[in-house]
PDB file of N, CA and C in Angstrom:
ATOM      1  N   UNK A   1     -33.947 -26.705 -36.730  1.00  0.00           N
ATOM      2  CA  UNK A   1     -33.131 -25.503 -36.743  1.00  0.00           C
ATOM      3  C   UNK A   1     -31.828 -25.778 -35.986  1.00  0.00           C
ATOM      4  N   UNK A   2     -30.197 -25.464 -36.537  1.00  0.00           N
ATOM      5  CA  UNK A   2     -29.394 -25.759 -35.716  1.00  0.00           C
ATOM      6  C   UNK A   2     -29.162 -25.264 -34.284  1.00  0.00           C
ATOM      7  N   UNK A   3     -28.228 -25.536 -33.550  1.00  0.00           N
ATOM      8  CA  UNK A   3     -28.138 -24.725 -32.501  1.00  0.00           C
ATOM      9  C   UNK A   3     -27.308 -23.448 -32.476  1.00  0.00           C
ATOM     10  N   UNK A   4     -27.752 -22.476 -32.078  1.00  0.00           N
ATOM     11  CA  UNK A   4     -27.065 -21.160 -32.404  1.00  0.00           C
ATOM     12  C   UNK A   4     -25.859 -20.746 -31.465  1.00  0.00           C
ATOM     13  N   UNK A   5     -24.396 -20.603 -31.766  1.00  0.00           N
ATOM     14  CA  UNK A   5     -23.469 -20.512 -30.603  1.00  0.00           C
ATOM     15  C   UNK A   5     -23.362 -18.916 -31.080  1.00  0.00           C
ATOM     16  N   UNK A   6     -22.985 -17.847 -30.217  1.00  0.00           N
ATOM     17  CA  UNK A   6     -22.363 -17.050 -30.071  1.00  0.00           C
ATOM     18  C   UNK A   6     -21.052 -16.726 -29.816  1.00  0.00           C
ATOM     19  N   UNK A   7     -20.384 -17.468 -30.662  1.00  0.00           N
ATOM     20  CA  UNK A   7     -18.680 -17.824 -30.729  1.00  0.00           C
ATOM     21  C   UNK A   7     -18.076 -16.642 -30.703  1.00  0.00           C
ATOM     22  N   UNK A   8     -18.601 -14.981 -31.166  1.00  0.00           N
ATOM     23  CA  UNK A   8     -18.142 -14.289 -31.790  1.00  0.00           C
ATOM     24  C   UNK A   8     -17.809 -13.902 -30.050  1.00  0.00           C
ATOM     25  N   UNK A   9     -18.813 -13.612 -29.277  1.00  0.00           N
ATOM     26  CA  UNK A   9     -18.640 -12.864 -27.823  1.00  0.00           C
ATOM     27  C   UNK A   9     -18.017 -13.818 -26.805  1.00  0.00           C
ATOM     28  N   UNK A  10     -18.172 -15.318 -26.845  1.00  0.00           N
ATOM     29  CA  UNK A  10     -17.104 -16.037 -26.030  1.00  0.00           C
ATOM     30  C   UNK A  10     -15.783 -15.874 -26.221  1.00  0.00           C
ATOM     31  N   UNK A  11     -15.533 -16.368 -27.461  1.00  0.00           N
ATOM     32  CA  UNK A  11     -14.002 -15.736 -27.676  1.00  0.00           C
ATOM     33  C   UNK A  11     -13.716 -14.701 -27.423  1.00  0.00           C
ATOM     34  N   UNK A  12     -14.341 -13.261 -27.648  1.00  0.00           N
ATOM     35  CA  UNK A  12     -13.670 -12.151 -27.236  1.00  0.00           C
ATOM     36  C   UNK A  12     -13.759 -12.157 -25.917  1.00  0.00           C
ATOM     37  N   UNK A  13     -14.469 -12.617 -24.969  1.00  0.00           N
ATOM     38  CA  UNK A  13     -14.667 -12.434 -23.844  1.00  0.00           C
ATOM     39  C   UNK A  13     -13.435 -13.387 -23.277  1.00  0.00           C
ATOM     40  N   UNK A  14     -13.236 -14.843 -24.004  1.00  0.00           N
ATOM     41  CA  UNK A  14     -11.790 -15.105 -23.754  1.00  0.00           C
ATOM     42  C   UNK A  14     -10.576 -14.738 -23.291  1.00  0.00           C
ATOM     43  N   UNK A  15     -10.450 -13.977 -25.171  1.00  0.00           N
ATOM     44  CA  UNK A  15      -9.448 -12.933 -25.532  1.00  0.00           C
ATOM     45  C   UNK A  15      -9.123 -11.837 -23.965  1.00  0.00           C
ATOM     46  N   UNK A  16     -10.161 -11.422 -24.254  1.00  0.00           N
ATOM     47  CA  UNK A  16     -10.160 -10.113 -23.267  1.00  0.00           C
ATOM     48  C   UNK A  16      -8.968 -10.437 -21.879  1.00  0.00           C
ATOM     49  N   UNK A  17      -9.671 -11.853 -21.207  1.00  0.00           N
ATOM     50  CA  UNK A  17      -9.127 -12.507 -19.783  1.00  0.00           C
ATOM     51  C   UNK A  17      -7.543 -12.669 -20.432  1.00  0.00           C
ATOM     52  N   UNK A  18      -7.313 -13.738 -21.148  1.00  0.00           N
ATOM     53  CA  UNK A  18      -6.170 -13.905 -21.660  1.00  0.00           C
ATOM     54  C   UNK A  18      -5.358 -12.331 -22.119  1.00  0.00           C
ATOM     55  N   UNK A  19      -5.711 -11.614 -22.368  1.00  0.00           N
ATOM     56  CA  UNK A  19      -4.953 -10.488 -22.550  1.00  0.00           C
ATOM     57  C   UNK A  19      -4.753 -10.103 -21.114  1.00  0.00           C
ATOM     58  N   UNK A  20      -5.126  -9.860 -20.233  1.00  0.00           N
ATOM     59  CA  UNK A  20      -4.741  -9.435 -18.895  1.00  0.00           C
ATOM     60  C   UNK A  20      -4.282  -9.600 -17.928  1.00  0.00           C
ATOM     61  N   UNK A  21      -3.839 -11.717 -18.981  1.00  0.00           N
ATOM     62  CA  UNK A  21      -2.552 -12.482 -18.088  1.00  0.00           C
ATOM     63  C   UNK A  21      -1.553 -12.874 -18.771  1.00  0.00           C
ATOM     64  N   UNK A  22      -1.330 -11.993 -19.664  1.00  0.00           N
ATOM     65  CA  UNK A  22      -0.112 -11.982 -20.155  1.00  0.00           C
ATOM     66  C   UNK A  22       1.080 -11.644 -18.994  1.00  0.00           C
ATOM     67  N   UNK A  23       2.294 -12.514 -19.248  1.00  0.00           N
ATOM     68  CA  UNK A  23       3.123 -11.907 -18.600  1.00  0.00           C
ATOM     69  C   UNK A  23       3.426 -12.971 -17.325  1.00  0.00           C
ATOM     70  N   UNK A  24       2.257 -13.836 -17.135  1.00  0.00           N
ATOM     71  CA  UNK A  24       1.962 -14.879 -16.182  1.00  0.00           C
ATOM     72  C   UNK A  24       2.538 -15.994 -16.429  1.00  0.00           C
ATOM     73  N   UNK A  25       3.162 -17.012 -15.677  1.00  0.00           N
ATOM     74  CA  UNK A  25       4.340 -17.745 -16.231  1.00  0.00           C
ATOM     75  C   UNK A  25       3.535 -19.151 -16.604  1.00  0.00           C
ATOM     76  N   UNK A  26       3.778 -20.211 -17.584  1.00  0.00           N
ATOM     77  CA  UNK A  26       3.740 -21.052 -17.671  1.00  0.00           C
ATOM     78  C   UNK A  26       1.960 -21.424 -18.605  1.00  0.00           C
ATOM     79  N   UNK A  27       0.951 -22.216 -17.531  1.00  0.00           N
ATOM     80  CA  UNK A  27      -0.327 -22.346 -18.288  1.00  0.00           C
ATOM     81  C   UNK A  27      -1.482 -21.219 -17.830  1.00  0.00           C
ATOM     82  N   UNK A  28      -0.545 -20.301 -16.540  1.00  0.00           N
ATOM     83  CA  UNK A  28      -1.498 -19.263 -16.282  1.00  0.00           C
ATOM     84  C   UNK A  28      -1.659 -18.407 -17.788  1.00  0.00           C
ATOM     85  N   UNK A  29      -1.051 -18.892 -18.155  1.00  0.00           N
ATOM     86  CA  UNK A  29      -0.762 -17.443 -19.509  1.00  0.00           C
ATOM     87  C   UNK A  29      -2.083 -17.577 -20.562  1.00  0.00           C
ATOM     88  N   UNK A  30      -2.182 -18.995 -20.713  1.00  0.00           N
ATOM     89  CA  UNK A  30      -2.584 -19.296 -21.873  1.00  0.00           C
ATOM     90  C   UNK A  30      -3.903 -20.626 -22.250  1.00  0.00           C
ATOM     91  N   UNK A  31      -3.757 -21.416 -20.800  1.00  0.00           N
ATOM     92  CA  UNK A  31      -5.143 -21.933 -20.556  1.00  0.00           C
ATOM     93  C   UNK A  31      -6.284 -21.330 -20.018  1.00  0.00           C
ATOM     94  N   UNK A  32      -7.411 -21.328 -20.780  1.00  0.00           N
ATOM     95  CA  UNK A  32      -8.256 -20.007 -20.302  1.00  0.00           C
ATOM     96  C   UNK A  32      -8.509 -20.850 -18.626  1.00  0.00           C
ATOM     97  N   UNK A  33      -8.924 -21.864 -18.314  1.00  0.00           N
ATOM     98  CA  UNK A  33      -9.718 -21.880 -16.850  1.00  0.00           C
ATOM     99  C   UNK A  33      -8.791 -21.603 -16.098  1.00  0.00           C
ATOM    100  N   UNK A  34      -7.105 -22.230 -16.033  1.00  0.00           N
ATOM    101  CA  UNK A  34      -6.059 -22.141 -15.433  1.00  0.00           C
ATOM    102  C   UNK A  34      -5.820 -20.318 -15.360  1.00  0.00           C
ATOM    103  N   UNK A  35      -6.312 -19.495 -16.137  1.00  0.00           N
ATOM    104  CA  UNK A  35      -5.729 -18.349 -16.285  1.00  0.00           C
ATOM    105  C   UNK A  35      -6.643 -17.549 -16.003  1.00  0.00           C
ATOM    106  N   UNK A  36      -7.848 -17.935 -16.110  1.00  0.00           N
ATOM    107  CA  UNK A  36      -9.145 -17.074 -15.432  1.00  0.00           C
ATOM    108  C   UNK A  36      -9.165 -17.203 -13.983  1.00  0.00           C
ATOM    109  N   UNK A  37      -9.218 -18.239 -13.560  1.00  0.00           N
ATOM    110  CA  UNK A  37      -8.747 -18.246 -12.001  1.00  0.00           C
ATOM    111  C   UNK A  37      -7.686 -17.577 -11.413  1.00  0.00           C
ATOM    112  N   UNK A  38      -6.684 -17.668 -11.865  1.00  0.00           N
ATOM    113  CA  UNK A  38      -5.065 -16.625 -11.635  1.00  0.00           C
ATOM    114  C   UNK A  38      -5.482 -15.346 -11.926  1.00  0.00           C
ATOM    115  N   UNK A  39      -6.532 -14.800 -12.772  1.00  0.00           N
ATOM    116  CA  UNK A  39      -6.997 -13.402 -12.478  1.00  0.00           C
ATOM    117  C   UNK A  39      -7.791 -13.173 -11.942  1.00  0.00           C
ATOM    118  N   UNK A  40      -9.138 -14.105 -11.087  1.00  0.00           N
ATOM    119  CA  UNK A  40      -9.740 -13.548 -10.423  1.00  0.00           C
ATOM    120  C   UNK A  40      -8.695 -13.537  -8.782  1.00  0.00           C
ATOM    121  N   UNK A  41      -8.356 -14.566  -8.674  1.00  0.00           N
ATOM    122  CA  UNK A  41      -7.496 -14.658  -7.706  1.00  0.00           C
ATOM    123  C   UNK A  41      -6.328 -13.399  -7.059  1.00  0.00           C
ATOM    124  N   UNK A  42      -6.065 -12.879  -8.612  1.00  0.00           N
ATOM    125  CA  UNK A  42      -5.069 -11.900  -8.365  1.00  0.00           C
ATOM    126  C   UNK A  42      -5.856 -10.540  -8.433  1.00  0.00           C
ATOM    127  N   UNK A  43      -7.358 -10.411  -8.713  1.00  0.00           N
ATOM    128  CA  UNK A  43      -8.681  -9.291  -7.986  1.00  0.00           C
ATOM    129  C   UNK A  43      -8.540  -9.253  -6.774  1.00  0.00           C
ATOM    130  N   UNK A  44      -8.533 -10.683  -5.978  1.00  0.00           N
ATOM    131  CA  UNK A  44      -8.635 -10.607  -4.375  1.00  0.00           C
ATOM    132  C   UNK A  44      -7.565 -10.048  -3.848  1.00  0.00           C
ATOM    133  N   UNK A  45      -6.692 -10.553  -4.174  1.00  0.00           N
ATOM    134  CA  UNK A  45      -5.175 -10.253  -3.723  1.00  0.00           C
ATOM    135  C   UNK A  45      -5.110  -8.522  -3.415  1.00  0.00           C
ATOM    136  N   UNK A  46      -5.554  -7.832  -5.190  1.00  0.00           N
ATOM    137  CA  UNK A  46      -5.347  -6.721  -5.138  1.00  0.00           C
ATOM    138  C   UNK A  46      -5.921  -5.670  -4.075  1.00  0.00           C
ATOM    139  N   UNK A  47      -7.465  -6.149  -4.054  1.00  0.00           N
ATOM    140  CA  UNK A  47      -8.056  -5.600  -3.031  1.00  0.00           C
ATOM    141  C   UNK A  47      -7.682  -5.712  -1.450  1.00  0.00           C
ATOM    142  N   UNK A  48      -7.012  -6.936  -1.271  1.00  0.00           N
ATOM    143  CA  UNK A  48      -6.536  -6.860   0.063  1.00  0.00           C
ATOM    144  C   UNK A  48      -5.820  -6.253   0.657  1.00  0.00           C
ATOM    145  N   UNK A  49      -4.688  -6.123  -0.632  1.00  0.00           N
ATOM    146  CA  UNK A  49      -3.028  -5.627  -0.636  1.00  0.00           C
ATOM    147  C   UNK A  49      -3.339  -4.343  -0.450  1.00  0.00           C
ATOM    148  N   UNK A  50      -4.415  -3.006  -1.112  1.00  0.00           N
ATOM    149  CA  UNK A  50      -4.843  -1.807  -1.293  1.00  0.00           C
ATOM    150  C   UNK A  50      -4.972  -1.543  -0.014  1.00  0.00           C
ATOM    151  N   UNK A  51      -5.770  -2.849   1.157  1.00  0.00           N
ATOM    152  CA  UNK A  51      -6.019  -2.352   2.246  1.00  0.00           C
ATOM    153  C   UNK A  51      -4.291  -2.770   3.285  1.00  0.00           C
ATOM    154  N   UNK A  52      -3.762  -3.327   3.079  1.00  0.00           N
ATOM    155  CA  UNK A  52      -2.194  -4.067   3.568  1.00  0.00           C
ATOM    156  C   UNK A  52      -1.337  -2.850   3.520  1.00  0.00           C
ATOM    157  N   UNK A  53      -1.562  -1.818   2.490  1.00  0.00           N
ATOM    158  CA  UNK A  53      -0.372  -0.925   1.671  1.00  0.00           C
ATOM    159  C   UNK A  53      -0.633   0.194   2.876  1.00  0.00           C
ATOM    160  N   UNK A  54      -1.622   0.213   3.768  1.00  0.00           N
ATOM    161  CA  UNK A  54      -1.941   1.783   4.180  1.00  0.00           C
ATOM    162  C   UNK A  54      -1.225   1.161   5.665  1.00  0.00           C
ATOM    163  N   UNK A  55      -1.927  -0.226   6.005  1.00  0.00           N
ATOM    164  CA  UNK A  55      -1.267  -0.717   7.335  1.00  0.00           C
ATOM    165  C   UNK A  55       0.470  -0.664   7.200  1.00  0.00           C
ATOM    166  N   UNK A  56       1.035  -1.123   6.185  1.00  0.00           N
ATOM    167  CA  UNK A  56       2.526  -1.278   5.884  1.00  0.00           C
ATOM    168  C   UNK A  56       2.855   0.513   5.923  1.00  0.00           C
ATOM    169  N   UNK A  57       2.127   1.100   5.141  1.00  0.00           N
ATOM    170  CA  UNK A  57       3.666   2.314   5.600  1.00  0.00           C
ATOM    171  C   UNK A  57       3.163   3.380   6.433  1.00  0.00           C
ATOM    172  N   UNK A  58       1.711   3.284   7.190  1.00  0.00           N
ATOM    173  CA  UNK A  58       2.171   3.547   8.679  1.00  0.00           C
ATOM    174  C   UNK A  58       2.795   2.776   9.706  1.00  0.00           C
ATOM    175  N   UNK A  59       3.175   1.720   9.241  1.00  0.00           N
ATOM    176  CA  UNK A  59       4.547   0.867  10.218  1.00  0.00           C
ATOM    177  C   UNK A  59       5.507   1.449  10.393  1.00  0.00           C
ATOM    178  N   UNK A  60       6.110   1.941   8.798  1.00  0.00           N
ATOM    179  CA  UNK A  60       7.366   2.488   8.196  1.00  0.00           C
ATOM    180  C   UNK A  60       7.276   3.927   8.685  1.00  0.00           C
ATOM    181  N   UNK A  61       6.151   4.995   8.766  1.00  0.00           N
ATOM    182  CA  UNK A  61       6.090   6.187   9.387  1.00  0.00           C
ATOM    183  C   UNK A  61       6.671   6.178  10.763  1.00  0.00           C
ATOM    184  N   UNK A  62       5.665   4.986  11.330  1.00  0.00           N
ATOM    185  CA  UNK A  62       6.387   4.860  13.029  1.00  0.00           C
ATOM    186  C   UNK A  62       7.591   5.086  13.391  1.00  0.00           C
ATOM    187  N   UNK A  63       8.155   3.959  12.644  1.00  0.00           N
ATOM    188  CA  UNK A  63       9.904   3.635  12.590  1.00  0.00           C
ATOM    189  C   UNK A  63      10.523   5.059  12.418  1.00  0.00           C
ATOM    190  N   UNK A  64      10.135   5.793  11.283  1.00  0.00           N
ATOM    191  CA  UNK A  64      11.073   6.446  11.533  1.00  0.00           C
ATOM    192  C   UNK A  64      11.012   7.829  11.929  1.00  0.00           C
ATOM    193  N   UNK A  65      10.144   7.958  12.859  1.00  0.00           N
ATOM    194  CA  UNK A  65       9.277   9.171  13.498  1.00  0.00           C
ATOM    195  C   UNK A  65      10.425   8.354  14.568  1.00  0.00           C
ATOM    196  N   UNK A  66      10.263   6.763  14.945  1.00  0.00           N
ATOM    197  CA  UNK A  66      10.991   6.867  16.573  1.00  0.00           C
ATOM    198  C   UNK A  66      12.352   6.863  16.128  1.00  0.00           C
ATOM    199  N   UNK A  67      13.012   7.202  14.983  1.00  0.00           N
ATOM    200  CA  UNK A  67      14.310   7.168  14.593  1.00  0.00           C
ATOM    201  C   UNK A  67      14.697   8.096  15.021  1.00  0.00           C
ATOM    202  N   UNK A  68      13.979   9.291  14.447  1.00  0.00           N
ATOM    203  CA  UNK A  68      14.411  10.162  14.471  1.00  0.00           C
ATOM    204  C   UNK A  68      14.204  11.045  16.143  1.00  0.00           C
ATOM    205  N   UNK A  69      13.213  10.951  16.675  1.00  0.00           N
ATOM    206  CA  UNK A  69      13.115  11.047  18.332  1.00  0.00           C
ATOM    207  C   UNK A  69      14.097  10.699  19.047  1.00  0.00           C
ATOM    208  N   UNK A  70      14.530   9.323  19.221  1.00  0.00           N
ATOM    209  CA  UNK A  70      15.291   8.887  19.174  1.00  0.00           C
ATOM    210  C   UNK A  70      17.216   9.517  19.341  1.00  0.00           C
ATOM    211  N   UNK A  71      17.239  10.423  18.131  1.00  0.00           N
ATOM    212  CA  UNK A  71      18.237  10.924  17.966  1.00  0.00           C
ATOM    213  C   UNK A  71      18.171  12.698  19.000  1.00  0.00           C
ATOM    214  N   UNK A  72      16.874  12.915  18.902  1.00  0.00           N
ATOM    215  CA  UNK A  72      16.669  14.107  20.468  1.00  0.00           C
ATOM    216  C   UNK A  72      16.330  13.257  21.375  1.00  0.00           C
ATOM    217  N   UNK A  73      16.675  12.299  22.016  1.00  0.00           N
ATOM    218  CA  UNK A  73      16.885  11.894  23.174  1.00  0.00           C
ATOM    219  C   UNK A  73      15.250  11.480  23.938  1.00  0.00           C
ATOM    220  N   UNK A  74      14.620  10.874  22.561  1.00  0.00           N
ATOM    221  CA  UNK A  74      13.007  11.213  23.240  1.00  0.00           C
ATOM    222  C   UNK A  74      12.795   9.575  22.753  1.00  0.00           C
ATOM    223  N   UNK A  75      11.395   8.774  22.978  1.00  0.00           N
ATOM    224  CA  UNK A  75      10.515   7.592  22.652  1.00  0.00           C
ATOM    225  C   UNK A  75       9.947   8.080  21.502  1.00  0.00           C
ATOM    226  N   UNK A  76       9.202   7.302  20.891  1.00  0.00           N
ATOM    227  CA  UNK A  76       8.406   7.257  19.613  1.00  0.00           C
ATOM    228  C   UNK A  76       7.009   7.938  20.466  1.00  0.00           C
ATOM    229  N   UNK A  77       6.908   6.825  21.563  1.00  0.00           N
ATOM    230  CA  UNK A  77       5.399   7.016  22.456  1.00  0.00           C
ATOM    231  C   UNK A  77       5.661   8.132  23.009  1.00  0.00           C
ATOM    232  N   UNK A  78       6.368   8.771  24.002  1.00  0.00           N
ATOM    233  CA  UNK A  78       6.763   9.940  24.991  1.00  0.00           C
ATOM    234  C   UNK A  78       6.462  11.368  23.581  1.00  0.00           C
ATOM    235  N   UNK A  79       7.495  11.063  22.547  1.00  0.00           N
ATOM    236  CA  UNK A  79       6.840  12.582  21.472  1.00  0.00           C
ATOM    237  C   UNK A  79       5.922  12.462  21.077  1.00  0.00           C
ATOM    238  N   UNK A  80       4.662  11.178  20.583  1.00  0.00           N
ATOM    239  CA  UNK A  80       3.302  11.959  20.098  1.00  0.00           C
ATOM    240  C   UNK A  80       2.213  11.829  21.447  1.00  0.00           C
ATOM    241  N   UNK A  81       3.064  11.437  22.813  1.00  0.00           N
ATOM    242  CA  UNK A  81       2.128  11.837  23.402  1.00  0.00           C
ATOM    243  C   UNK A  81       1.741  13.574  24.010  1.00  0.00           C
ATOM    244  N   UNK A  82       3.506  13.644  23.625  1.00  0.00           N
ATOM    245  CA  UNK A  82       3.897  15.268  23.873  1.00  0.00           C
ATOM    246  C   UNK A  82       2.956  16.081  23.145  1.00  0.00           C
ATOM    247  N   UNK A  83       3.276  15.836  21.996  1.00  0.00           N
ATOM    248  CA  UNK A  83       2.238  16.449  20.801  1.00  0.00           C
ATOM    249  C   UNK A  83       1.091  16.510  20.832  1.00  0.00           C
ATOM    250  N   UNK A  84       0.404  15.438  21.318  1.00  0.00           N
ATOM    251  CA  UNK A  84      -1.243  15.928  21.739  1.00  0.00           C
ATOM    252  C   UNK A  84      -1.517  16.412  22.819  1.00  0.00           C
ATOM    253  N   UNK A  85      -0.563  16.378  24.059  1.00  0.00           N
ATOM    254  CA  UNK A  85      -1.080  17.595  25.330  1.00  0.00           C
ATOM    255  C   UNK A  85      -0.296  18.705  24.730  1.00  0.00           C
ATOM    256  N   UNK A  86       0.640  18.851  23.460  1.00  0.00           N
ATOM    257  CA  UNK A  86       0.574  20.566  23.267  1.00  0.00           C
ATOM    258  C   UNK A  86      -0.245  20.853  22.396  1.00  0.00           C
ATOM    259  N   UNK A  87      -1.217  19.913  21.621  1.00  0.00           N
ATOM    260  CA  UNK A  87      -2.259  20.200  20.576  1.00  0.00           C
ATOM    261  C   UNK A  87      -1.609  20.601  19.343  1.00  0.00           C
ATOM    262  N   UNK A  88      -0.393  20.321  19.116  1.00  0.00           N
ATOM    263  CA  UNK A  88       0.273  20.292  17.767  1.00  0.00           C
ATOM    264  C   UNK A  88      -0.387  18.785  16.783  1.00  0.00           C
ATOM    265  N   UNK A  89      -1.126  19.199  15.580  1.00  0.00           N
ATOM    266  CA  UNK A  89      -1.881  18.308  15.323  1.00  0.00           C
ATOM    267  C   UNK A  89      -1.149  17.903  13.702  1.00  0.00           C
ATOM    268  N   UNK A  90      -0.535  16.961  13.857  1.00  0.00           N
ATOM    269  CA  UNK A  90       0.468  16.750  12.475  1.00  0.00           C
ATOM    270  C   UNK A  90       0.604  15.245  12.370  1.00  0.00           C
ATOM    271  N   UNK A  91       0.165  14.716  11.709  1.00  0.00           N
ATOM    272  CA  UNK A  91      -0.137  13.391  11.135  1.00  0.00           C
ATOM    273  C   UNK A  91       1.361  12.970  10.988  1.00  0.00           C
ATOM    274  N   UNK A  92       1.286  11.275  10.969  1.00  0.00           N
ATOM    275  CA  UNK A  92       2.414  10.534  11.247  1.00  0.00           C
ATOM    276  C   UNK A  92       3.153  10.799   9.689  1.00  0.00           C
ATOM    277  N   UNK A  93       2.313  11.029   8.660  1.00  0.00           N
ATOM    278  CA  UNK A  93       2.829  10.714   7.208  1.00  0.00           C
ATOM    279  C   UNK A  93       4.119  12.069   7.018  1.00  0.00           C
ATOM    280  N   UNK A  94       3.148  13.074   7.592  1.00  0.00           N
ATOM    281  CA  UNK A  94       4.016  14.480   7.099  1.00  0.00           C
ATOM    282  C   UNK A  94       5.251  14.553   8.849  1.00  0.00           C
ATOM    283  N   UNK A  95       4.803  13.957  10.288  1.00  0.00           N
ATOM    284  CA  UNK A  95       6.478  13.797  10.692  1.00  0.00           C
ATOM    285  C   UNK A  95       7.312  13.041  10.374  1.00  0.00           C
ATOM    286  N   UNK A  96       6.816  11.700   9.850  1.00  0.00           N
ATOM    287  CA  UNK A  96       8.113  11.015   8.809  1.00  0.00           C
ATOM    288  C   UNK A  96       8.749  11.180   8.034  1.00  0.00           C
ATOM    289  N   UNK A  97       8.177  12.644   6.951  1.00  0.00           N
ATOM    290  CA  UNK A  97       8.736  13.194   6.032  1.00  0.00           C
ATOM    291  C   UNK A  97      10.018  14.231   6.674  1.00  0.00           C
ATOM    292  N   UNK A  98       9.522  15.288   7.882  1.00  0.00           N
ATOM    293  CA  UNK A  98      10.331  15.801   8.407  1.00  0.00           C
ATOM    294  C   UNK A  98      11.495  15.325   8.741  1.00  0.00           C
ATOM    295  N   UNK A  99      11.235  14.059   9.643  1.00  0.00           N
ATOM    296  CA  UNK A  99      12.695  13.263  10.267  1.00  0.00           C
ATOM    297  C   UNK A  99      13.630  12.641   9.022  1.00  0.00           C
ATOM    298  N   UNK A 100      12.987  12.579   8.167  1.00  0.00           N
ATOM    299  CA  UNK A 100      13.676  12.267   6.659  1.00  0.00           C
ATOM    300  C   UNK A 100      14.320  13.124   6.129  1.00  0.00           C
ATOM    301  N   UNK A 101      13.490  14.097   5.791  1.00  0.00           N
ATOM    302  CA  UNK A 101      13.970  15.256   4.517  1.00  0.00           C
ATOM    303  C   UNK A 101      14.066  16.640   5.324  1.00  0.00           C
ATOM    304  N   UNK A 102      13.828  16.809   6.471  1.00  0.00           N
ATOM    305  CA  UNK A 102      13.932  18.204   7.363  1.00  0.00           C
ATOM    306  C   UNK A 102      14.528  18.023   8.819  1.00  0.00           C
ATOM    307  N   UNK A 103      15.365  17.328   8.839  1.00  0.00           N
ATOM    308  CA  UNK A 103      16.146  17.555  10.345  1.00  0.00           C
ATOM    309  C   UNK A 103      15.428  18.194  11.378  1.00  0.00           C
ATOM    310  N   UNK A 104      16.644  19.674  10.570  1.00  0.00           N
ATOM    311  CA  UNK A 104      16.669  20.790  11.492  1.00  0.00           C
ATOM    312  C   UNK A 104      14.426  21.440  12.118  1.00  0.00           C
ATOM    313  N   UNK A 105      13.913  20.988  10.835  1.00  0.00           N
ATOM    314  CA  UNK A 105      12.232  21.183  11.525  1.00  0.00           C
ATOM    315  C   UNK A 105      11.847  20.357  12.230  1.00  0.00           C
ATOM    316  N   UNK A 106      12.311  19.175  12.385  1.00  0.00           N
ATOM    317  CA  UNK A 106      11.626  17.923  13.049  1.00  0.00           C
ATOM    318  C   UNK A 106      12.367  18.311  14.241  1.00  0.00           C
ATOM    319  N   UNK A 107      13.846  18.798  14.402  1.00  0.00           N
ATOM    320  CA  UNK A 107      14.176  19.123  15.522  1.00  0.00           C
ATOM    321  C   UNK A 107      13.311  20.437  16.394  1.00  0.00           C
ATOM    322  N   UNK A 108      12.929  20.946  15.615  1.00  0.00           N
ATOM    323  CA  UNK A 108      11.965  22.244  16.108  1.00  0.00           C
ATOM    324  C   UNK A 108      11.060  21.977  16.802  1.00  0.00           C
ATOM    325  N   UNK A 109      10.582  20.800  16.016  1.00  0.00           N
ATOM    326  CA  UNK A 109       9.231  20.258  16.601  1.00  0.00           C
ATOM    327  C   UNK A 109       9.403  19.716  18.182  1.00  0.00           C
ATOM    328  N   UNK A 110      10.183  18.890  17.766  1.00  0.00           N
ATOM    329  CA  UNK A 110      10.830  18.108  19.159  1.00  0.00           C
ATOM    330  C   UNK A 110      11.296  19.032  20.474  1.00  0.00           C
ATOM    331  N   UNK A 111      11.760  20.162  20.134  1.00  0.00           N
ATOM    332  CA  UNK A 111      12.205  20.969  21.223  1.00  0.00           C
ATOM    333  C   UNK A 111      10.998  21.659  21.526  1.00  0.00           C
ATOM    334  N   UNK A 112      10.175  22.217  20.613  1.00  0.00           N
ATOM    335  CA  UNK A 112       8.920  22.717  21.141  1.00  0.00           C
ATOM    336  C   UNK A 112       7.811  21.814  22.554  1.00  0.00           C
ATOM    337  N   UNK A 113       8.001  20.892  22.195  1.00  0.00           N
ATOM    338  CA  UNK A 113       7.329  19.776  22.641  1.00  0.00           C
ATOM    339  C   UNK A 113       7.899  19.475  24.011  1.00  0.00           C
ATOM    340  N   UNK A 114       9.319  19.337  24.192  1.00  0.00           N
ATOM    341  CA  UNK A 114      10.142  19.124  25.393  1.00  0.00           C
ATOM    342  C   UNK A 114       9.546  19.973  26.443  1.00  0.00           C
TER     343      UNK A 114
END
């Protein structure tokens, strides 16, 4: 009896990888082992980066929470330490937005706090 390949589900299962590195330069594109590796590789990446993305823009919150402090005459550290002995409880994401897009409230905040 010959030997039986299932050509029909390797190839698509191929296909499939190769479709999802399109776009990838050179033999990532189009050699399956060279290009199956460049996508599992770029799984890890993703998952890391998902956890990298939350550390990176509470960096960027910091910055410009002390930008804007800063400009009332205060520390980054000195206003949220203000803020928790007045029990004003407002996350770094939504005062970065203030010192950005609301001045005159972030100044509110800041004088409350003084």
């Amino acid at each position: 009896m010959p030997r039986s390949v299932n050509h029909v589900a390797s190839r698509n299962r191929r296909k499939k990888i190769l479709k999802l590195t399109k776009g990838y330069i050179g033999a990532r594109k189009n050699v399956w082992t060279v290009a199956k590796n460049t996508w599992e590789k770029g799984l890890t990446y993703a998952y890391r980066d998902r956890k990298n993305k939350k550390r990176t823009f509470r960096a960027l919150w910091i910055q410009r929470i002390n930008a804007g402090a800063r400009e009332h005459g205060m520390s980054y550290s000195r206003l949220m330490g203000a803020l928790h002995k007045a029990e004003i409880n407002i996350n770094r994401k939504v005062l970065a937005d203030l010192a950005m897009n609301h001045p005159e409230a972030f100044k509110a905040i800041v004088d409350k706090v003084k």
